[in-house]
N, C-alpha and C. Protein backbone atom coordinates (compact mmCIF):
# COMPACT_ATOMS: atom_id res chain seq x y z
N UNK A 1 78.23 57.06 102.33
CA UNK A 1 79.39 57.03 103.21
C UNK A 1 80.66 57.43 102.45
N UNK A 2 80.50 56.80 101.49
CA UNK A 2 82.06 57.62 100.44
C UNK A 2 82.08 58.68 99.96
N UNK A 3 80.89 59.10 99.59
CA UNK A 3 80.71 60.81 100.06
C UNK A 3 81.47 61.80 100.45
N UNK A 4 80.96 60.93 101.93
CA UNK A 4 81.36 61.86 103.45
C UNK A 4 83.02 61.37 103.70
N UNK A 5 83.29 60.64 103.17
CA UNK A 5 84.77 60.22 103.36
C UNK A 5 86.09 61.21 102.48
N UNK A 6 84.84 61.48 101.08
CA UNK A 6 85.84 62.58 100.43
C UNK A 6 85.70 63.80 100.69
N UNK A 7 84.66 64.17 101.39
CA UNK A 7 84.52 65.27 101.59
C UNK A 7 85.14 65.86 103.04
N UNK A 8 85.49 64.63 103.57
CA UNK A 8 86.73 64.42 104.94
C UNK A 8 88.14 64.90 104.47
N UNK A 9 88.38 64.57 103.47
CA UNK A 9 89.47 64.52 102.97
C UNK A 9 89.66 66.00 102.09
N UNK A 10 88.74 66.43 101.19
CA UNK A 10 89.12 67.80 100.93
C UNK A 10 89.21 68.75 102.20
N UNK A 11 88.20 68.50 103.32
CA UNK A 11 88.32 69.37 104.36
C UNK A 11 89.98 69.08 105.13
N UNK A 12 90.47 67.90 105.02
CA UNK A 12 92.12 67.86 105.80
C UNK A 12 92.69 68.49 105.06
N UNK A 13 92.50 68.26 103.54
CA UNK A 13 93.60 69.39 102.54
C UNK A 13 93.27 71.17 102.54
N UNK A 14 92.19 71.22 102.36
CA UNK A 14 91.87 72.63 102.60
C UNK A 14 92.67 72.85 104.26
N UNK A 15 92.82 72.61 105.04
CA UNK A 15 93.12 72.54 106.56
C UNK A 15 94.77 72.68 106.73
N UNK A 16 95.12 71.72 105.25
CA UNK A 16 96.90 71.65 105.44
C UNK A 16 96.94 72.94 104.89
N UNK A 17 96.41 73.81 103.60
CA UNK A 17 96.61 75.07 102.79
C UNK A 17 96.54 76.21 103.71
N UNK A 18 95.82 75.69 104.24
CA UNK A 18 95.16 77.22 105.47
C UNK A 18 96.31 76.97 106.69
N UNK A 19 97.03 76.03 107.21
CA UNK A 19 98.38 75.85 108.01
C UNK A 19 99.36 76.04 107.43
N UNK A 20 99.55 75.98 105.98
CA UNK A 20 101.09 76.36 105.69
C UNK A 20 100.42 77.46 105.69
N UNK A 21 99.39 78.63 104.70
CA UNK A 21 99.39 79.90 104.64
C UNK A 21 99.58 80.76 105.96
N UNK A 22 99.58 79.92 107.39
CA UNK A 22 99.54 80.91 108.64
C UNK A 22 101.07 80.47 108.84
N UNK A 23 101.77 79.35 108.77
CA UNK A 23 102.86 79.31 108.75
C UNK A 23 104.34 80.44 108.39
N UNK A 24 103.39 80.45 106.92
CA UNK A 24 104.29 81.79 106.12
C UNK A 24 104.09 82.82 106.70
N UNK A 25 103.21 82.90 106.74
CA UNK A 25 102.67 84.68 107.55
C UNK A 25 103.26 84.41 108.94
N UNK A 26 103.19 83.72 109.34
CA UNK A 26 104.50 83.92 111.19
C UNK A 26 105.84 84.19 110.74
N UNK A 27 106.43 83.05 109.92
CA UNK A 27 107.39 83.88 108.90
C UNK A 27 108.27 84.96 108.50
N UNK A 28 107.21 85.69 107.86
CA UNK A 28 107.06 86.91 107.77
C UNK A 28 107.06 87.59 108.80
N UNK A 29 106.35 87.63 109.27
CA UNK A 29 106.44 88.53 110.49
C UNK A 29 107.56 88.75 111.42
N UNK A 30 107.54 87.25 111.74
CA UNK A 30 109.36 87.26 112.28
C UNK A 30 110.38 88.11 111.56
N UNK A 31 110.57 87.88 110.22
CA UNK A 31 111.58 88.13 109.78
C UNK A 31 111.05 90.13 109.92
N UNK A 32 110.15 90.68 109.69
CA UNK A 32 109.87 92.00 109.73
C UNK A 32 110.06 92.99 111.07
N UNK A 33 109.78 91.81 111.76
CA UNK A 33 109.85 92.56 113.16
C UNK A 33 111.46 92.96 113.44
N UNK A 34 112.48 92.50 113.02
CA UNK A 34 114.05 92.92 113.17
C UNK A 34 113.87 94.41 111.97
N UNK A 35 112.85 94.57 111.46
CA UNK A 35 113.19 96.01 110.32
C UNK A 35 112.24 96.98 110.98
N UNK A 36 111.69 96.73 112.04
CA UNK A 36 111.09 98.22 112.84
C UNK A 36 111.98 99.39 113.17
N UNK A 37 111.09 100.20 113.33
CA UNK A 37 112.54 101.50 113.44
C UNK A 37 111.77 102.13 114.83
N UNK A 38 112.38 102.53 115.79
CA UNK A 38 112.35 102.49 117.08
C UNK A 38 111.67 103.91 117.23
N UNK A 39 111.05 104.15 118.51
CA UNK A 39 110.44 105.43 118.31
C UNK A 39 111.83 106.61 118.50
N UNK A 40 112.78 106.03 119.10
CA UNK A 40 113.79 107.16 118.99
C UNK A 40 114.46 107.53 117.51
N UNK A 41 114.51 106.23 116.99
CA UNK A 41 114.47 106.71 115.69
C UNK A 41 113.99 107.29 114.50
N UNK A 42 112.67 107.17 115.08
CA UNK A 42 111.72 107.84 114.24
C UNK A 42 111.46 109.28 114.30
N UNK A 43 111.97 109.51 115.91
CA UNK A 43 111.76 111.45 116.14
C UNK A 43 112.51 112.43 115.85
N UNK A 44 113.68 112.16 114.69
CA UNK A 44 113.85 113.16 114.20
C UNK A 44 113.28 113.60 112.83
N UNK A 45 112.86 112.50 112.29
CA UNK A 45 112.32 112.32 110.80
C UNK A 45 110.58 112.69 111.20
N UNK A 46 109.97 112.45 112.53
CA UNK A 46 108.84 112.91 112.79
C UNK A 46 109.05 114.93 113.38
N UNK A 47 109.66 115.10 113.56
CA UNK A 47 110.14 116.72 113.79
C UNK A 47 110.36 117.27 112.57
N UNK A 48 111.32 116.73 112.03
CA UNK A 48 111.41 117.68 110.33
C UNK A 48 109.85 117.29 109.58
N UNK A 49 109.56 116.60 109.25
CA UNK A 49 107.85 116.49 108.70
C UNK A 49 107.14 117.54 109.21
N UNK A 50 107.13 117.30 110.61
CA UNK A 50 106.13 118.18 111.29
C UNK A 50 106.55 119.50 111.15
N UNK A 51 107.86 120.04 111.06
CA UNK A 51 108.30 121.53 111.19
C UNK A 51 107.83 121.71 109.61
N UNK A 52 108.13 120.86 108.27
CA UNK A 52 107.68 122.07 106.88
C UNK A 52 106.22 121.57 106.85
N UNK A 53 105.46 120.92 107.46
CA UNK A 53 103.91 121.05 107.45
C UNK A 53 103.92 122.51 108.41
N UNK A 54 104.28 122.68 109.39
CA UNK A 54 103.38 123.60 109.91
C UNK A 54 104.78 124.94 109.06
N UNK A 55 105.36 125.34 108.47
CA UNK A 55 105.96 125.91 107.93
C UNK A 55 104.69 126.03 106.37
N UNK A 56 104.19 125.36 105.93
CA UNK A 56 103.77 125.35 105.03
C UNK A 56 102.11 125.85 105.35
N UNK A 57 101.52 125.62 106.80
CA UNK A 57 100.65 126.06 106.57
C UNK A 57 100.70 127.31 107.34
N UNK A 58 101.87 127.40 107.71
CA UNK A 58 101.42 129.24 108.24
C UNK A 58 101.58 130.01 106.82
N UNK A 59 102.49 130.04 106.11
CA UNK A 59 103.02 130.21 104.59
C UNK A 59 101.29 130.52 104.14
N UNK A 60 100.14 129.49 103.91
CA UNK A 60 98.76 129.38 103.47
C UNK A 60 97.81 130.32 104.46
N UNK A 61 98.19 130.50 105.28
CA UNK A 61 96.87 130.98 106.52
C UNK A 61 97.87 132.65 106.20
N UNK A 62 99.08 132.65 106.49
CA UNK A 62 99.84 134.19 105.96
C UNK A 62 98.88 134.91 104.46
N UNK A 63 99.26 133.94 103.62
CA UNK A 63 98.37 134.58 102.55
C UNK A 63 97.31 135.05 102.05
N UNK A 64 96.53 134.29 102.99
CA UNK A 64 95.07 133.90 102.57
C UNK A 64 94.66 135.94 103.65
N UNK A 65 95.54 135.54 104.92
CA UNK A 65 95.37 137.29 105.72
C UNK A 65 95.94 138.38 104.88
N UNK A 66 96.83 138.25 103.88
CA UNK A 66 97.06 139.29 103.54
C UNK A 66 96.32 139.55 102.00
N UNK A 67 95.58 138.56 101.73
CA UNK A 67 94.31 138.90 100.63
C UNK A 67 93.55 139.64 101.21
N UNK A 68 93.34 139.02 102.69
CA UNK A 68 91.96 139.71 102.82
C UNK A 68 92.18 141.21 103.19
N UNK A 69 93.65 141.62 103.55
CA UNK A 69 94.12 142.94 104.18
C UNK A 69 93.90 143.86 103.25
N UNK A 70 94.42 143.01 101.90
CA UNK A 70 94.49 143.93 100.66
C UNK A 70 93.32 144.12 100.24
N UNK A 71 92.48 143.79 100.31
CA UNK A 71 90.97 144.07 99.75
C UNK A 71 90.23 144.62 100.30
């Protein structure tokens, strides 16, 4: 029976570790969710990305046609 009594008792402490650790992490989260950046904010910085990727791969697919022109 005293056993099972301590082994009651590591399971409440393991139980308090695992409630503060979800504690913090709500926390967190709270505090992160005010640093999102909005999708309007994000579409001009998603337009310039996207314009020198595809700038960069016509630049690669240009070259690669004018190897093969030349040969």
């Amino acid at each position: 029976m005293a056993e099972r009594n301590i082994d009651i008792e590591l399971l409440k402490k393991d139980l308090a570790g695992i409630q503060k650790g979800i504690d913090d992490i709500q926390k967190e989260l709270i505090e992160i969710k005010g640093e999102k950046v909005s999708k309007d904010e994000f579409l001009p910085v998603q337009k310039i990305v996207y314009g020198f990727t595809s700038l960069i791969l016509i630049s690669v697919v240009t070259a690669l046609i004018a190897l093969v022109i030349r040969n």
